[in-house]
Protein backbone atom coordinates (compact mmCIF):
# COMPACT_ATOMS: atom_id res chain seq x y z
CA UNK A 1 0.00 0.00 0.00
CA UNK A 2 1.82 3.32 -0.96
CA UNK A 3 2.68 5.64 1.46
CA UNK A 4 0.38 9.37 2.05
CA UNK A 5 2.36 12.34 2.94
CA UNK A 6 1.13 12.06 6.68
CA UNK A 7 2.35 8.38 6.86
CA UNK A 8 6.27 10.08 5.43
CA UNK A 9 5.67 12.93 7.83
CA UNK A 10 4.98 10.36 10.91
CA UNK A 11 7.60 8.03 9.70
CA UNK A 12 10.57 11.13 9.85
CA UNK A 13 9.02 13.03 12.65
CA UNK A 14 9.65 9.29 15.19
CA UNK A 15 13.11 8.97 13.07
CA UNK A 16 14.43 12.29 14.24
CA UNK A 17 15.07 14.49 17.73
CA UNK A 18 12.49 17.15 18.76
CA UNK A 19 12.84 19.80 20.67
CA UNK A 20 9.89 21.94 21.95
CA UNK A 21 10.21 25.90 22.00
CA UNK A 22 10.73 26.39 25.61
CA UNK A 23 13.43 23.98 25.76
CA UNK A 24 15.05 25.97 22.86
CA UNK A 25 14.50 29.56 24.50
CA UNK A 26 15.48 28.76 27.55
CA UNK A 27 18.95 26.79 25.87
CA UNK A 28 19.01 30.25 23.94
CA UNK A 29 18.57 32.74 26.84
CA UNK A 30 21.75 30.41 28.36
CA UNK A 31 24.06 30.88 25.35
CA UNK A 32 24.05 27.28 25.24
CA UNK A 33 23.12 26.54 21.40
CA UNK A 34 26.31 26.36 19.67
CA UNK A 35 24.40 25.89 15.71
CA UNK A 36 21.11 26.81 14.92
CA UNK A 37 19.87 26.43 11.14
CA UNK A 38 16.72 28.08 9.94
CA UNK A 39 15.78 26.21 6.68
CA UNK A 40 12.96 28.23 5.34
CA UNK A 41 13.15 30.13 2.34
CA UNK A 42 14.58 33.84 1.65
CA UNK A 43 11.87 35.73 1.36
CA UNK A 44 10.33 33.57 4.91
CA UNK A 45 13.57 34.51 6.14
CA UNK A 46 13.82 38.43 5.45
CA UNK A 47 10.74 38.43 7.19
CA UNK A 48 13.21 37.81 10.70
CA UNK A 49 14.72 34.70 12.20
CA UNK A 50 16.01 33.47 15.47
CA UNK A 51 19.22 35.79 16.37
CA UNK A 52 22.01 33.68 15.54
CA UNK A 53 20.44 31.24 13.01
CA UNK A 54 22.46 29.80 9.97
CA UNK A 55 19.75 30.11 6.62
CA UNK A 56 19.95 27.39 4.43
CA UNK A 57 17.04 26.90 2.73
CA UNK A 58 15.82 23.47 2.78
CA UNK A 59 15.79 23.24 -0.84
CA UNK A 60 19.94 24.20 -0.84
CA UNK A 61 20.54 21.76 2.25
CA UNK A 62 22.35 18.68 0.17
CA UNK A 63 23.94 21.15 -1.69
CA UNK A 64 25.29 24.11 1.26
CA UNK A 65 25.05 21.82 4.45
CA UNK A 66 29.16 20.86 4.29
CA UNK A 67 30.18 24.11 3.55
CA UNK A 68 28.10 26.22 5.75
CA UNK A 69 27.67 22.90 8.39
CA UNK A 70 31.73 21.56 8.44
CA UNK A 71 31.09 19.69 11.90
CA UNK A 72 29.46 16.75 11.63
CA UNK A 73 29.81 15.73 15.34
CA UNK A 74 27.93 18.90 16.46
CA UNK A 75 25.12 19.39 17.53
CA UNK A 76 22.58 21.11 14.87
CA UNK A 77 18.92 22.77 15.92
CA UNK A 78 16.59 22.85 12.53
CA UNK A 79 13.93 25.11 12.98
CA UNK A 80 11.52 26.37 10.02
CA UNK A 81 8.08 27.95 9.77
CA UNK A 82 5.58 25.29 11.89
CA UNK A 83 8.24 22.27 12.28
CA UNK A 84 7.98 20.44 9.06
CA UNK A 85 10.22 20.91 6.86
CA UNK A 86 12.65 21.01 10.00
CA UNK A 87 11.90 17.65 10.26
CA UNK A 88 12.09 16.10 6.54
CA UNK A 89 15.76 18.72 7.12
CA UNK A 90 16.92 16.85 10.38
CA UNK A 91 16.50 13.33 8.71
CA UNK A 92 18.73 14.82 5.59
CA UNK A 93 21.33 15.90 7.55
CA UNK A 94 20.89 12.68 9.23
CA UNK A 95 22.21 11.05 5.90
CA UNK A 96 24.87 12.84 5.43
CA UNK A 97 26.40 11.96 8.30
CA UNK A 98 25.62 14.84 10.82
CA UNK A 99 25.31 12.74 14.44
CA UNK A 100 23.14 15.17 16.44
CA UNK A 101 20.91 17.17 14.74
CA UNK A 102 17.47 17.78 16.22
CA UNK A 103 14.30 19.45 14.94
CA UNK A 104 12.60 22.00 16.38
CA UNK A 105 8.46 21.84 16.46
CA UNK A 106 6.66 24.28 16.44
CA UNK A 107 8.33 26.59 14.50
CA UNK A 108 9.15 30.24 14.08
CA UNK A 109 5.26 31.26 13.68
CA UNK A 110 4.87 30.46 17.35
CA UNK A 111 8.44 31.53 18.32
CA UNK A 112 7.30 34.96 16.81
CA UNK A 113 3.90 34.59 18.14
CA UNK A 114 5.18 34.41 21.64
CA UNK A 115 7.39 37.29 21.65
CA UNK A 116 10.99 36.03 21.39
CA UNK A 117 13.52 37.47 20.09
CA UNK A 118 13.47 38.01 16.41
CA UNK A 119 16.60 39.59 14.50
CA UNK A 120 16.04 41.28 10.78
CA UNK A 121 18.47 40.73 8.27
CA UNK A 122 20.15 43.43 6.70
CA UNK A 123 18.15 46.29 4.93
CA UNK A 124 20.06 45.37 1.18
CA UNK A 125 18.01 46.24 -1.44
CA UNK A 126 16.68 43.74 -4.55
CA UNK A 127 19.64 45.05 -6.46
CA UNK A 128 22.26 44.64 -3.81
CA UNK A 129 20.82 40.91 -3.32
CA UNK A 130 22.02 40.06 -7.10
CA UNK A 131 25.17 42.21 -7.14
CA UNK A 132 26.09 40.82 -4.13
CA UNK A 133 24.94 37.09 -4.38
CA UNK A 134 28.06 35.49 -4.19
CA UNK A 135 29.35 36.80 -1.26
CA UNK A 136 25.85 36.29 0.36
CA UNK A 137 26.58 32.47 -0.33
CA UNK A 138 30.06 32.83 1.48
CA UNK A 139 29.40 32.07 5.13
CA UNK A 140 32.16 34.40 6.20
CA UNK A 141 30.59 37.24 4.19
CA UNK A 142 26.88 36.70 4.06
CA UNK A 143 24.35 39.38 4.13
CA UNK A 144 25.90 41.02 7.81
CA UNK A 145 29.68 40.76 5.93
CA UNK A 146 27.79 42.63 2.98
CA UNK A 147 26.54 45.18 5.64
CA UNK A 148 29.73 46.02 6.94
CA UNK A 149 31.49 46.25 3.68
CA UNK A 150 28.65 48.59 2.42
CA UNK A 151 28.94 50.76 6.09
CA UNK A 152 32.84 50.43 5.68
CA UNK A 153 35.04 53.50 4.60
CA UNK A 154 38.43 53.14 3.11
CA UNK A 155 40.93 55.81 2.56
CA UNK A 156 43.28 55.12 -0.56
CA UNK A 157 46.21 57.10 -0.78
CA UNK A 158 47.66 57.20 -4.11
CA UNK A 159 45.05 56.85 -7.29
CA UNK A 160 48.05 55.34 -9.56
CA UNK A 161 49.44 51.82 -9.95
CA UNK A 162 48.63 50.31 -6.05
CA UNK A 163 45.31 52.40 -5.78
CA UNK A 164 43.83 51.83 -9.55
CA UNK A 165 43.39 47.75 -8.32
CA UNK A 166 42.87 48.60 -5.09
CA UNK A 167 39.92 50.72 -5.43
CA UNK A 168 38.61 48.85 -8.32
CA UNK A 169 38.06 45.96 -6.46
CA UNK A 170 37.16 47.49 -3.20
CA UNK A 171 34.25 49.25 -5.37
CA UNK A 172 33.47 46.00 -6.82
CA UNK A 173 33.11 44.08 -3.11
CA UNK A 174 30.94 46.86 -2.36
CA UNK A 175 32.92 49.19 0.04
CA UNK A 176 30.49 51.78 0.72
CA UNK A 177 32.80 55.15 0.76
CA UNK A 178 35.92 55.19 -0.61
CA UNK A 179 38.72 58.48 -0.24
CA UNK A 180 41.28 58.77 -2.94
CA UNK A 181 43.86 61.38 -2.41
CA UNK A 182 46.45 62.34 -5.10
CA UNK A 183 47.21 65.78 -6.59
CA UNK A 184 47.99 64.29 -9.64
CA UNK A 185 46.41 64.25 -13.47
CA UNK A 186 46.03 61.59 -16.03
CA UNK A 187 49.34 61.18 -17.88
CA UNK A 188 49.75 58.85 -20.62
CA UNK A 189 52.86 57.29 -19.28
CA UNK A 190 50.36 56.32 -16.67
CA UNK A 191 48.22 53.85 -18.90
CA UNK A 192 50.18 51.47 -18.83
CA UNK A 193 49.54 50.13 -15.20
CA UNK A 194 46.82 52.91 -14.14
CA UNK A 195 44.15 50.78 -14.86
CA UNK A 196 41.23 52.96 -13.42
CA UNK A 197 42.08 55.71 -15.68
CA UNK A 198 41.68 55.74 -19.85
CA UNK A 199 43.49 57.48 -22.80
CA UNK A 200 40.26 59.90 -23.28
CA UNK A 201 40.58 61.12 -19.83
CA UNK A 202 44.73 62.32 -20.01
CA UNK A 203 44.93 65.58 -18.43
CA UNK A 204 41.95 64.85 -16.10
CA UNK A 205 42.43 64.79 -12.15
CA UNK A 206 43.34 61.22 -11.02
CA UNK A 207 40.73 61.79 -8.37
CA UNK A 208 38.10 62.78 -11.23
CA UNK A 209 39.31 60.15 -13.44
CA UNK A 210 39.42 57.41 -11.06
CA UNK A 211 35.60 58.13 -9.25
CA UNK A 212 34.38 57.81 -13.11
CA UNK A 213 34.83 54.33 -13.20
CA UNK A 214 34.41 53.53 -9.97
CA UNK A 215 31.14 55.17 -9.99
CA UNK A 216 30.43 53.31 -12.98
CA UNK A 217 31.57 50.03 -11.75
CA UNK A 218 29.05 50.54 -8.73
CA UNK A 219 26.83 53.18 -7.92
CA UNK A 220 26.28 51.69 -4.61
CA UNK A 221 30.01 53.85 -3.56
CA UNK A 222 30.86 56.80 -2.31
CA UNK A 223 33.64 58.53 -3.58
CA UNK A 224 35.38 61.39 -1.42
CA UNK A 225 38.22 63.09 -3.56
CA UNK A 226 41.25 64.96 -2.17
CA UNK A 227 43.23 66.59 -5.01
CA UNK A 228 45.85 67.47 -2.89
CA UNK A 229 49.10 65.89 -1.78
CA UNK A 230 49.50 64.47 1.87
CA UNK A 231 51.24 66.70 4.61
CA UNK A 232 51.37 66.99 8.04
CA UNK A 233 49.19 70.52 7.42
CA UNK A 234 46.36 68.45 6.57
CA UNK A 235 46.45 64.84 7.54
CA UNK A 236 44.55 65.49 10.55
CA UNK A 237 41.63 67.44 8.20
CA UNK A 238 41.54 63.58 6.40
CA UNK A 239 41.73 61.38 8.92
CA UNK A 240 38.70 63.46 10.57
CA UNK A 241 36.45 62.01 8.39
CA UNK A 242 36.93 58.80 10.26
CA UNK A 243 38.46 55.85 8.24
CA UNK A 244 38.33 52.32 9.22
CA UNK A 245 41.47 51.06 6.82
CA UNK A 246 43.89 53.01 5.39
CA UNK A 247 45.50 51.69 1.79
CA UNK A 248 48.79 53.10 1.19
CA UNK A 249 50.17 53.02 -2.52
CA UNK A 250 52.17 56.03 -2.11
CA UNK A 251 55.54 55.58 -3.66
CA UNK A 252 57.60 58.08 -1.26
CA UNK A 253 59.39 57.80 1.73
CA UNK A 254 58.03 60.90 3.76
CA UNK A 255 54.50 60.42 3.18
CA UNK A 256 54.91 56.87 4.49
CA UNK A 257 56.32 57.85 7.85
CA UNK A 258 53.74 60.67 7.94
CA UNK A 259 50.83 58.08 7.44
CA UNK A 260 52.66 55.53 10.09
CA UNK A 261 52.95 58.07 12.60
CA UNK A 262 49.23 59.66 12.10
CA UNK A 263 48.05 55.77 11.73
CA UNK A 264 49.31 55.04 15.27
CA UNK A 265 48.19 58.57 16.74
CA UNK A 266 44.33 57.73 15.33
CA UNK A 267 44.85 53.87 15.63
CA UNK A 268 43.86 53.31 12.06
CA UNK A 269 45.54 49.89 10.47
CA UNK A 270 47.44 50.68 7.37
CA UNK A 271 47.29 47.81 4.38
CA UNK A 272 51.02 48.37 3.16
CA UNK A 273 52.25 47.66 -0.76
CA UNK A 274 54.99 49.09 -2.54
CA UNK A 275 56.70 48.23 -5.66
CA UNK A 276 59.98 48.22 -7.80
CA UNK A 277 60.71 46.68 -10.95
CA UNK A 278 59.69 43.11 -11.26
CA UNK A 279 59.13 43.04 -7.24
CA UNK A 280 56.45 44.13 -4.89
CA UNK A 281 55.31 43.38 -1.27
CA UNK A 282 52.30 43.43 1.28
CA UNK A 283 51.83 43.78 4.59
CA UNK A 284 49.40 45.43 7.22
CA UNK A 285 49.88 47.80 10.28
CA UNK A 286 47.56 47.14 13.24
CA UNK A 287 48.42 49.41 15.57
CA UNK A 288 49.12 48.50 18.98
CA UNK A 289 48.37 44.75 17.75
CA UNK A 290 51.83 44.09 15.57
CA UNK A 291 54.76 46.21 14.69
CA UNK A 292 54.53 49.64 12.41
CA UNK A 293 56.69 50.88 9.55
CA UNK A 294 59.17 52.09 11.58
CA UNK A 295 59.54 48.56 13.16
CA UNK A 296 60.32 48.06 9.76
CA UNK A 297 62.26 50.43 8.47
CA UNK A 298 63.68 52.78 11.55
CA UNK A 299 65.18 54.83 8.71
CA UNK A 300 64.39 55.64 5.41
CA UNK A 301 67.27 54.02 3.33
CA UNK A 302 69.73 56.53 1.24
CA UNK A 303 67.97 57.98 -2.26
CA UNK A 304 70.46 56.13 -4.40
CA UNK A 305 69.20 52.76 -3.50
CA UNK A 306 65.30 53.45 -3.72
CA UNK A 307 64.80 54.96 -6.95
CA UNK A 308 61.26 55.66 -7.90
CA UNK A 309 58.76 53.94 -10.86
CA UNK A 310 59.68 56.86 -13.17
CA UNK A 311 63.46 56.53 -12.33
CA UNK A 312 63.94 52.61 -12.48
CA UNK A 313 60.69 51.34 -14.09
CA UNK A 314 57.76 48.77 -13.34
CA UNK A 315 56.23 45.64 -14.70
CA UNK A 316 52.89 47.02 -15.82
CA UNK A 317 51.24 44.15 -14.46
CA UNK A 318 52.75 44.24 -11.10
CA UNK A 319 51.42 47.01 -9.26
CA UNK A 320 47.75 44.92 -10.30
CA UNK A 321 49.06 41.73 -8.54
CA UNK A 322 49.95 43.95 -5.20
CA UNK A 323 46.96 46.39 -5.32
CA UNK A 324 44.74 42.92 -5.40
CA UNK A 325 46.46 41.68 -1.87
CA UNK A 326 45.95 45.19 -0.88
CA UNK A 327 42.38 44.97 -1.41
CA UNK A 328 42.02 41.54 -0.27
CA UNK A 329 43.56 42.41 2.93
CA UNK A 330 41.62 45.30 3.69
CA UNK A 331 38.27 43.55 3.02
CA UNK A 332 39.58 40.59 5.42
CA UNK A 333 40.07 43.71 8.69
CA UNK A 334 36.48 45.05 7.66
CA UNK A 335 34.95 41.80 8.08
CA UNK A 336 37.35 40.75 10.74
CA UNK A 337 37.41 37.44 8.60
CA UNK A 338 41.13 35.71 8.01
CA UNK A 339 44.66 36.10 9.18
CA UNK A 340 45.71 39.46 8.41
CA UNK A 341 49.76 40.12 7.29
CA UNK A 342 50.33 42.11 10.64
CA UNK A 343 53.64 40.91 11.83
CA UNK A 344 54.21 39.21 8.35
CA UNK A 345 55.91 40.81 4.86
CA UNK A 346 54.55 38.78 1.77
CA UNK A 347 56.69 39.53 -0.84
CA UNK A 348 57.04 38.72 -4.59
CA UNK A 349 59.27 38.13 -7.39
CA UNK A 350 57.39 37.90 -10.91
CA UNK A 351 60.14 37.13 -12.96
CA UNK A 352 60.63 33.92 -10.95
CA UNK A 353 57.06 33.99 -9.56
CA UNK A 354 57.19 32.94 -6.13
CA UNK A 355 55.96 34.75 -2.68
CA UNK A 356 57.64 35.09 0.78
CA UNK A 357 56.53 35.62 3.77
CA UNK A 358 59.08 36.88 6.32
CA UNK A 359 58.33 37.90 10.47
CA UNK A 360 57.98 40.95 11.30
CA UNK A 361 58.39 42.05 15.00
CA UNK A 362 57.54 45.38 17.24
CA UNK A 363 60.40 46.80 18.33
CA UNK A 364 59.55 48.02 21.66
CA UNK A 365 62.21 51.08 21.38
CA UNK A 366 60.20 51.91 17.96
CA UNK A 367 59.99 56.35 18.62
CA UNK A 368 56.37 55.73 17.78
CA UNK A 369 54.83 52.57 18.26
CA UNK A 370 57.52 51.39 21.49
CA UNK A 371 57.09 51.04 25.25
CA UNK A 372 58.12 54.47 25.44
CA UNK A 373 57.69 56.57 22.02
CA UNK A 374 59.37 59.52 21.38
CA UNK A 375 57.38 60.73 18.64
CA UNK A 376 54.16 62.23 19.76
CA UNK A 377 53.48 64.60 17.09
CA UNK A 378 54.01 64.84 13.23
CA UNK A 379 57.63 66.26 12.50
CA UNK A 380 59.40 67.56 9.56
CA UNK A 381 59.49 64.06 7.53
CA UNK A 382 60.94 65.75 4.39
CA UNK A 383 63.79 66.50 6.76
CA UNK A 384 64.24 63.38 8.17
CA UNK A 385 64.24 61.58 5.23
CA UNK A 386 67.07 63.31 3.71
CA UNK A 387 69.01 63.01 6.76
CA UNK A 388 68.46 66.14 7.69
């Protein structure tokens, strides 16, 4: 005699673990649910869900259940709508060899019903949901990662060779304000690794040029342009617009120290890249986490044996393979996802193509960043890196 959907309902409902709702609100006012998964569907879920919940929608389960699910020994609380489909879900994950998973009946109707606590999902608009749909997938991104990329504000210094990738992609993952300072304009010499610029706009401020396609690329960014070259007369006037990451593609030794030393002063981590040549390297400043540029380089070395882009040359592909990490790195700090390069210096050759990573370490008598720093206020870095 063939089975009615009531007989399959019975059949997984005595095959799997229940849990009532006051068992699960009291385990949840006790901290003491280490993996809840609400199955329902999106729109069901933008409606609100249990704070904390994992959504994978019953009809993804087979397919998002190992990434999003990676211990199998666990414990797992299914919960959907009335206690259903958390059921036919508990006896899936059953089968794929999760050991503990238990189903939670009633549902979220009567968890609402009763006044627990409910959490919305970000605000992101139907057009955010499809630019954005593959980081929503990414359980280390999702729709809060999404939120804080789209809240986040990055300040790239430099809108040449480091910054052109840099902000490209940060524009692309949806950083919501960017700041690009440079006092430069489009040059043609620049095309060839400048990729945020274009031959029709030579002459054009890099900060006009670059918030063109950027702004074009998404309109979902902010762009906040400084045509002006970094000093110590107004670095504070910047950094007052309050910057989570800085991304420093400046290709000059005073400016550097300057944005080390105002960095530490505003405790702003820096996302480090410079290049020369065929070679380029990464790493990040966190201040008062890992060491700073000075921990680095306590003085800047003598102009003869740091020539600039224009002076020795660059691989025009290079600065694109450095501005990425950049941009990858400050991404990771927004979403506090990853191990950052603080206290590590990821270098690269391209002719032989192979990275590095060396240790970095705080110097505790660093002037600026030590146990007892010297420097407490911006000094005459033009000066001091001329040995003067």
């Amino acid at each position: 005699m063939a089975k009615t959907y009531s007989d399959l309902f019975m059949e997984v409902r005595d095959a799997v673990k229940l849990m009532n709702l006051e068992e699960l609100k009291q385990r949840f006012d006790k901290g003491d649910i280490k993996t809840l998964v609400d199955v329902r569907e999106k729109d069901e879920f933008r409606g609100g869900f249990i704070p904390g919940a994992v959504h994978i929608p019953r009809g993804f389960l087979e397919m998002q259940a190992e990434n999003k699910l990676p211990d199998k020994s666990a414990e797992v609380i299914v919960y959907c709508a009335g206690g259903t489909r958390s059921a036919f879900a508990a006896k899936t994950l059953a089968e794929l060899g999760y050991s503990n998973v238990i189903s939670v009946n009633p549902g979220f109707i009567r968890w609402k019903d009763m006044s627990y606590p409910v959490e919305s999902p970000p605000d992101l608009t139907p057009a955010q949901l499809d630019r954005y749909s593959r980081h929503l997938l990414l359980p280390e991104v999702g729709e809060r990662g999404q939120e804080k990329l789209l809240k986040a504000r990055v300040l790239l210094l430099g809108a040449g060779g480091l910054g052109s990738p840099s902000s490209l992609y940060l524009a692309a993952a949806g950083v919501g304000t960017l700041g690009l300072i440079d006092a430069d304009v489009v040059d043609a010499s620049n095309l060839q690794r400048q990729i945020v610029h274009a031959t029709s706009r030579i002459g054009m401020p890099k900060v006009d040029s670059a918030e063109q396609s950027l702004k074009d690329l998404n309109p979902d960014v902010k762009v906040i342009k400084y045509q002006e070259r970094l000093t110590s007369e107004n670095i504070e006037r910047i950094l007052a617009d309050k910057w989570d990451v800085i991304v420093d593609g400046v290709d000059n030794f005073p400016t550097r120290y300057l944005v080390n030393d105002a960095s530490v002063f505003h405790n702003i981590p820096v996302v480090h890249g410079s290049i020369f040549r065929f070679d380029g390297q990464v790493t990040t400043f966190i201040p008062h986490q890992g060491p700073c540029y000075r921990c680095l380089y306590p003085e800047p070395p003598p102009p003869h044996l740091a020539p600039s882009c224009a002076e020795a040359g660059v691989l025009g592909i290079l600065p694109g393979a450095i501005g990425i990490l950049q941009a990858t790195e400050a991404v990771k700090l927004i979403l506090g996802r990853g191990n950052s390069l603080s206290g590590r210096l990821l270098t690269y050759d391209s002719l032989g193509m192979t990275f590095r990573t060396l240790k970095l370490r705080r110097d505790k008598t660093c002037p600026v960043c030590g146990d007892n720093p010297t420097i407490k206020e911006y000094i005459d870095y033009e000066g001091f890196c001329s040995g003067g």
